[in-house]
C-alpha atoms as a PDB file:
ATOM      1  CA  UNK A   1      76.005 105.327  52.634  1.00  0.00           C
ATOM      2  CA  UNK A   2      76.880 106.891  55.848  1.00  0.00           C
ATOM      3  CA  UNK A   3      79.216 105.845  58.182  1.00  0.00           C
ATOM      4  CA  UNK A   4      78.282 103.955  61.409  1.00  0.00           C
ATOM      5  CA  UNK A   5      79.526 103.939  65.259  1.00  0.00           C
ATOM      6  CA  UNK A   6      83.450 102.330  65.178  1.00  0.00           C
ATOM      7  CA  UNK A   7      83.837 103.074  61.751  1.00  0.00           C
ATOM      8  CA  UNK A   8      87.175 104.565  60.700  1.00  0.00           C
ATOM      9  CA  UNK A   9      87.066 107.997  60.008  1.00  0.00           C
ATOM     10  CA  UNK A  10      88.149 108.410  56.656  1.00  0.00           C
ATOM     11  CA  UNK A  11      91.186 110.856  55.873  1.00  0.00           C
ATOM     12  CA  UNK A  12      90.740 114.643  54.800  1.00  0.00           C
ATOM     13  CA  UNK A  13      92.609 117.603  53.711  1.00  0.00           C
ATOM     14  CA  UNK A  14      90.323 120.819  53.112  1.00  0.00           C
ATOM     15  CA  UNK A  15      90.707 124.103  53.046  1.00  0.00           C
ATOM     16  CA  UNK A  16      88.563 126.038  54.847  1.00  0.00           C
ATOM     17  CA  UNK A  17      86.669 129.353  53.973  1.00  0.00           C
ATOM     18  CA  UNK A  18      89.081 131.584  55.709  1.00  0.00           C
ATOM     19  CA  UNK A  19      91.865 130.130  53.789  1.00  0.00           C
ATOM     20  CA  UNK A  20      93.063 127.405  56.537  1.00  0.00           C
ATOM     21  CA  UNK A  21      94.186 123.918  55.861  1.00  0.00           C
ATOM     22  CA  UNK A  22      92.277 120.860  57.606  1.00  0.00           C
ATOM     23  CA  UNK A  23      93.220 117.709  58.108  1.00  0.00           C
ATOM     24  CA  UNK A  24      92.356 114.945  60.107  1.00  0.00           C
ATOM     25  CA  UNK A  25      95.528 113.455  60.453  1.00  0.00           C
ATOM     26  CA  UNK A  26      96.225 116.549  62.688  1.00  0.00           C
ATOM     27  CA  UNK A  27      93.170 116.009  65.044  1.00  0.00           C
ATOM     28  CA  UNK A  28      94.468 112.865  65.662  1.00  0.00           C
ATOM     29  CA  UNK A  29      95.662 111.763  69.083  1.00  0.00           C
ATOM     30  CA  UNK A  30      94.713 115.735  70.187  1.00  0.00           C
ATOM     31  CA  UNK A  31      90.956 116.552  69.140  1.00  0.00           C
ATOM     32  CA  UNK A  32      87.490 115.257  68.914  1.00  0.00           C
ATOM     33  CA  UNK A  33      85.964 116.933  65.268  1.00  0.00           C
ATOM     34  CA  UNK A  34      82.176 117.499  64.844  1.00  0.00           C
ATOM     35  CA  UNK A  35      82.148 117.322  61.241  1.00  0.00           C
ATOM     36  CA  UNK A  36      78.871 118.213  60.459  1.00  0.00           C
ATOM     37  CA  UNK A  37      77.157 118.633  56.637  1.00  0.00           C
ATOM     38  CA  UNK A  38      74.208 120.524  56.435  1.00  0.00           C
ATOM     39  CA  UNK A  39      72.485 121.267  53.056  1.00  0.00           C
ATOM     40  CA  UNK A  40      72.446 125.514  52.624  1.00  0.00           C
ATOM     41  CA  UNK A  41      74.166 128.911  53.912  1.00  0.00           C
ATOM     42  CA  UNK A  42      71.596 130.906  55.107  1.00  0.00           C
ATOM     43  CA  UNK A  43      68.439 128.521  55.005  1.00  0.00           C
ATOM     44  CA  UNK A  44      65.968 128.253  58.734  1.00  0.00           C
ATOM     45  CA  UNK A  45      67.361 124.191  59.631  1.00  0.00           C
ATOM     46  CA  UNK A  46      70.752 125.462  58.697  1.00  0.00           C
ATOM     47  CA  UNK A  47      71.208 128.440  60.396  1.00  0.00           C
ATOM     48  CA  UNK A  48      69.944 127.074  63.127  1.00  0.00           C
ATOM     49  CA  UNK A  49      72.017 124.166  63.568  1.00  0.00           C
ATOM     50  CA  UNK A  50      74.762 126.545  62.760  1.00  0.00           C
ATOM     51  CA  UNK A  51      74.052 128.894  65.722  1.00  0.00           C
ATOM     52  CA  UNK A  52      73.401 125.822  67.798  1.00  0.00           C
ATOM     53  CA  UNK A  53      77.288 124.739  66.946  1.00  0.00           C
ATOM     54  CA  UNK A  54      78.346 128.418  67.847  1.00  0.00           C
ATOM     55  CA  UNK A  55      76.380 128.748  70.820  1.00  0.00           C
ATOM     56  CA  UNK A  56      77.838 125.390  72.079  1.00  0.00           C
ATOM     57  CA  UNK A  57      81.207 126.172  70.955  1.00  0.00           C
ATOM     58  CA  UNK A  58      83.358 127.149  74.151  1.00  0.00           C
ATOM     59  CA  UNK A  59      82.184 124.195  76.029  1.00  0.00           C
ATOM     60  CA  UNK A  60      83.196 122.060  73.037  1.00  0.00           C
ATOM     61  CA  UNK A  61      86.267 123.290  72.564  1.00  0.00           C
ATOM     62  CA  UNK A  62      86.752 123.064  76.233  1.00  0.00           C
ATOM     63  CA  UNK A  63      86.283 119.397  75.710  1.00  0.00           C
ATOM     64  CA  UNK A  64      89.324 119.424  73.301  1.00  0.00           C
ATOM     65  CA  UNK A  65      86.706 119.193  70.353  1.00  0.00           C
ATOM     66  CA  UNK A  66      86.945 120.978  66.881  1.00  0.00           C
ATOM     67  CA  UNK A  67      83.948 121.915  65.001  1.00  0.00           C
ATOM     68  CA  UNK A  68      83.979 121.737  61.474  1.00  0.00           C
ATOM     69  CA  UNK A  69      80.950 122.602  59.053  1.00  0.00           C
ATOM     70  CA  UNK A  70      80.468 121.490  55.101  1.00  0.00           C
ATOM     71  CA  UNK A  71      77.763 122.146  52.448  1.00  0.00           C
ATOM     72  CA  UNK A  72      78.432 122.433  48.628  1.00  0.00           C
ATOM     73  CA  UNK A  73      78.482 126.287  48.874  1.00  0.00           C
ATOM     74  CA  UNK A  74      81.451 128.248  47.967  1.00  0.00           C
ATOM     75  CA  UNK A  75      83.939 130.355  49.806  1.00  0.00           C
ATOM     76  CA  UNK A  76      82.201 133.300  49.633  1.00  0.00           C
ATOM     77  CA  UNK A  77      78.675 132.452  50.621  1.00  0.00           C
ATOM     78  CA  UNK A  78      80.361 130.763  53.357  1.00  0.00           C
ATOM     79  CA  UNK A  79      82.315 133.684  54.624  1.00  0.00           C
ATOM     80  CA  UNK A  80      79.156 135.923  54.550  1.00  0.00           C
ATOM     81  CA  UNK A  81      77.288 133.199  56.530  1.00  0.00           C
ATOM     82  CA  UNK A  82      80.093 132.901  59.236  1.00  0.00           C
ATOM     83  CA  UNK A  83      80.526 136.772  59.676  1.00  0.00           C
ATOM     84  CA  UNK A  84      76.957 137.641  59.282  1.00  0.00           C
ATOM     85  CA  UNK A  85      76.109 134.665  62.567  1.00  0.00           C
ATOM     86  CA  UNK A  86      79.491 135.426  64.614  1.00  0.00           C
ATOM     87  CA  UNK A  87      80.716 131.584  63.662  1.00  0.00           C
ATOM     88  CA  UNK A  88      83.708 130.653  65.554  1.00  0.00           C
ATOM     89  CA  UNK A  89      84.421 127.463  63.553  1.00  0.00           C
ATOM     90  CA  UNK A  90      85.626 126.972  60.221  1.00  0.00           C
ATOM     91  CA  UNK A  91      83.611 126.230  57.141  1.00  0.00           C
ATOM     92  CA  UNK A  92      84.045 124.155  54.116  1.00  0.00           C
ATOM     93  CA  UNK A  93      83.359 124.856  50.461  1.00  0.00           C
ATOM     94  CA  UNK A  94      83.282 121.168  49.133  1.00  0.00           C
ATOM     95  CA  UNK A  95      81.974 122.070  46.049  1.00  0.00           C
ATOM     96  CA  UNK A  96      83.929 119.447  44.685  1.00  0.00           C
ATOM     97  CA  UNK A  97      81.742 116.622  46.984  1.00  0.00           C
ATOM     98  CA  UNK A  98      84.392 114.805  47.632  1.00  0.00           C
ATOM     99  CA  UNK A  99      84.292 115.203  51.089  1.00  0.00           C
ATOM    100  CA  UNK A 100      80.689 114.252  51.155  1.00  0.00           C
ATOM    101  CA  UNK A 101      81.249 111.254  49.077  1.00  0.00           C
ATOM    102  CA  UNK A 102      83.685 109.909  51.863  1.00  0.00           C
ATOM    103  CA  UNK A 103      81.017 110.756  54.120  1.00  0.00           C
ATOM    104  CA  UNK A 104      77.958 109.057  52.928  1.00  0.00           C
ATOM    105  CA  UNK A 105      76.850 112.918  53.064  1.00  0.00           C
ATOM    106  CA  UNK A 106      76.166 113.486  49.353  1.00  0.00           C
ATOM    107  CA  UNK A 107      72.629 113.055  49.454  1.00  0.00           C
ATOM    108  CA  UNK A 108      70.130 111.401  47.378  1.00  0.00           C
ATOM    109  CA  UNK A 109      69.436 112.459  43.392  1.00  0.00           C
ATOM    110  CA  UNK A 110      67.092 114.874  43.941  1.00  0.00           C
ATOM    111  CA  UNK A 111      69.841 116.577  46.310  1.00  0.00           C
ATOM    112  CA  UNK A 112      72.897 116.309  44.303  1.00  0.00           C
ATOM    113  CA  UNK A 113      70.727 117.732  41.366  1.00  0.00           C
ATOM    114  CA  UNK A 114      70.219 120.528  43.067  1.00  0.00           C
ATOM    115  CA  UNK A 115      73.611 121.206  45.048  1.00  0.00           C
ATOM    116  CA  UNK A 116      72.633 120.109  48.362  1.00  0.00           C
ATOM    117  CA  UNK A 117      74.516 117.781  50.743  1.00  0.00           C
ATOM    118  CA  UNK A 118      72.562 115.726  52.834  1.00  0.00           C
ATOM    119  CA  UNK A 119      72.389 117.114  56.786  1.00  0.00           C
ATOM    120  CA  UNK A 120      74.241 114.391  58.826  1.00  0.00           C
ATOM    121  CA  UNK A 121      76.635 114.924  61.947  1.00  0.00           C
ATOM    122  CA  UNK A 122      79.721 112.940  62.952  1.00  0.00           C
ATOM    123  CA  UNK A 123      81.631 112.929  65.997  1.00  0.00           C
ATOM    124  CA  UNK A 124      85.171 111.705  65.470  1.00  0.00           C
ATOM    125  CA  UNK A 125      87.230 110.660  68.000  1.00  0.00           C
ATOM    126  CA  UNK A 126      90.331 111.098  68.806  1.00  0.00           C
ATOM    127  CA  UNK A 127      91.460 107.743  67.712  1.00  0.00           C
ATOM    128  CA  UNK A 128      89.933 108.643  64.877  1.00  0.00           C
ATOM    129  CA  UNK A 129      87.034 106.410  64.934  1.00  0.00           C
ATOM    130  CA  UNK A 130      82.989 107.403  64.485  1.00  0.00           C
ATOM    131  CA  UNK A 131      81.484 108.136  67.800  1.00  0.00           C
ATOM    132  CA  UNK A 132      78.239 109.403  66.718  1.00  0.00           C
ATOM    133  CA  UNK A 133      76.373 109.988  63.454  1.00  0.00           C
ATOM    134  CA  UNK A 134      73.559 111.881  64.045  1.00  0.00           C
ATOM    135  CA  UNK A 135      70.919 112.522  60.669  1.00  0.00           C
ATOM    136  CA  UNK A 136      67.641 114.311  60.915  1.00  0.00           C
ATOM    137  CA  UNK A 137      67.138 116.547  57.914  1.00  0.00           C
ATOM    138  CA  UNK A 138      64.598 119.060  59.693  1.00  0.00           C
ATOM    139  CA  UNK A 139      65.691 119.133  63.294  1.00  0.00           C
ATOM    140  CA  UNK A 140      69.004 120.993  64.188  1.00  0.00           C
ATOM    141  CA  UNK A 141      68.657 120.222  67.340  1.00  0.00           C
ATOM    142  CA  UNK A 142      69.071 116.621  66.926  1.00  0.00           C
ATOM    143  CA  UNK A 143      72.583 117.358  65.727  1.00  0.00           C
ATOM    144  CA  UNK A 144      73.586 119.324  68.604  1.00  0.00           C
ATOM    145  CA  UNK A 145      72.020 117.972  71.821  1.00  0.00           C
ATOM    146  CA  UNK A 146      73.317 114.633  70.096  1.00  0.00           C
ATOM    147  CA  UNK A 147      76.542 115.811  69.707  1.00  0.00           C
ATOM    148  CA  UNK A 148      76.651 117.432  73.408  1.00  0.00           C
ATOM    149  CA  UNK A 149      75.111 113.544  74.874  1.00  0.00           C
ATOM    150  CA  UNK A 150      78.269 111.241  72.309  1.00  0.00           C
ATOM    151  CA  UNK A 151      81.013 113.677  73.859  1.00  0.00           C
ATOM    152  CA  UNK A 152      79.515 112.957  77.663  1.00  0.00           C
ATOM    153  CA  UNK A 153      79.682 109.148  77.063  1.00  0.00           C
ATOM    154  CA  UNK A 154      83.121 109.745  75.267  1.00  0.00           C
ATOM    155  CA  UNK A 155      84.465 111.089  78.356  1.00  0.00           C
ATOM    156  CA  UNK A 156      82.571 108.167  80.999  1.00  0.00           C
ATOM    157  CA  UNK A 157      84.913 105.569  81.864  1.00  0.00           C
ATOM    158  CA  UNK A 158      84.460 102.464  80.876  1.00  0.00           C
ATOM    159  CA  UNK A 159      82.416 100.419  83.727  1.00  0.00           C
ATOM    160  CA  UNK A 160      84.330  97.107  84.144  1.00  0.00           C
ATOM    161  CA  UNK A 161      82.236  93.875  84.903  1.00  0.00           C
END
């Protein structure tokens, strides 16, 4: 089951494509993470949503925000995928699905059958709480523009009343 708004974000330690270690714990206090699953390297949603991430990457990480994408495919599909689209971020090879378990991001039979994680995007704060959860399996740009709209509100002050 995916996680909702508030939620603590639950811990991680991955290594990434390119050989780097992630972990929350060091986000913490410094970073908003987009931690976004998507289901394939390579496939039309994906890529897009990928590119999407990429294109909107300076202003992110201008917003002291780290990107961070996941799928079930391995090291070296991802490293093909990130050189081939000029992807800034890291990638994840969790082709253990553990990190999608933790996640709610598994995905349904039918998906797990077939090696696919389900495409859902959270925005972790740097409290480490869930400040968005975006999940529309054909529209990339749901996961983006939502992203770019939970970081505006993230950095509103509160109105007092």
């Amino acid at each position: 089951m995916p996680l909702t708004l508030g939620d603590k974000a639950p811990d991680f330690e991955v290594t990434s494509s390119d050989g780097k270690t992630l972990k929350l714990a060091d986000f913490l206090g410094k970073k908003n993470v987009v931690l976004y699953f998507y289901p394939r390297d390579f496939t039309m949603v994906c890529t897009r949503e990928t590119c999407g991430f990429r294109d909107l990457y300076e202003s992110l990480a201008s917003q002291d925000t780290e990107v961070i994408g996941v799928s079930f495919d391995d090291d070296e599909t991802h490293e093909s995928f990130r050189k081939k689209h000029h992807v800034p971020f890291p990638l994840v090879a969790d082709t253990s699905h553990a990190l999608a378990e933790a996640y709610g991001a598994a995905g349904n039979l039918v998906g797990r059958l077939i090696g696919r994680a389900a495409r859902i995007t959270y925005l972790i704060d740097k409290n480490g709480k869930i400040a968005g959860v975006f999940k529309a399996e054909l529209s990339a740009a749901t996961h983006v523009d939502g992203i770019r709209a939970a970081l505006a509100n993230l950095d509103r002050p509160a109105k007092s009343s």
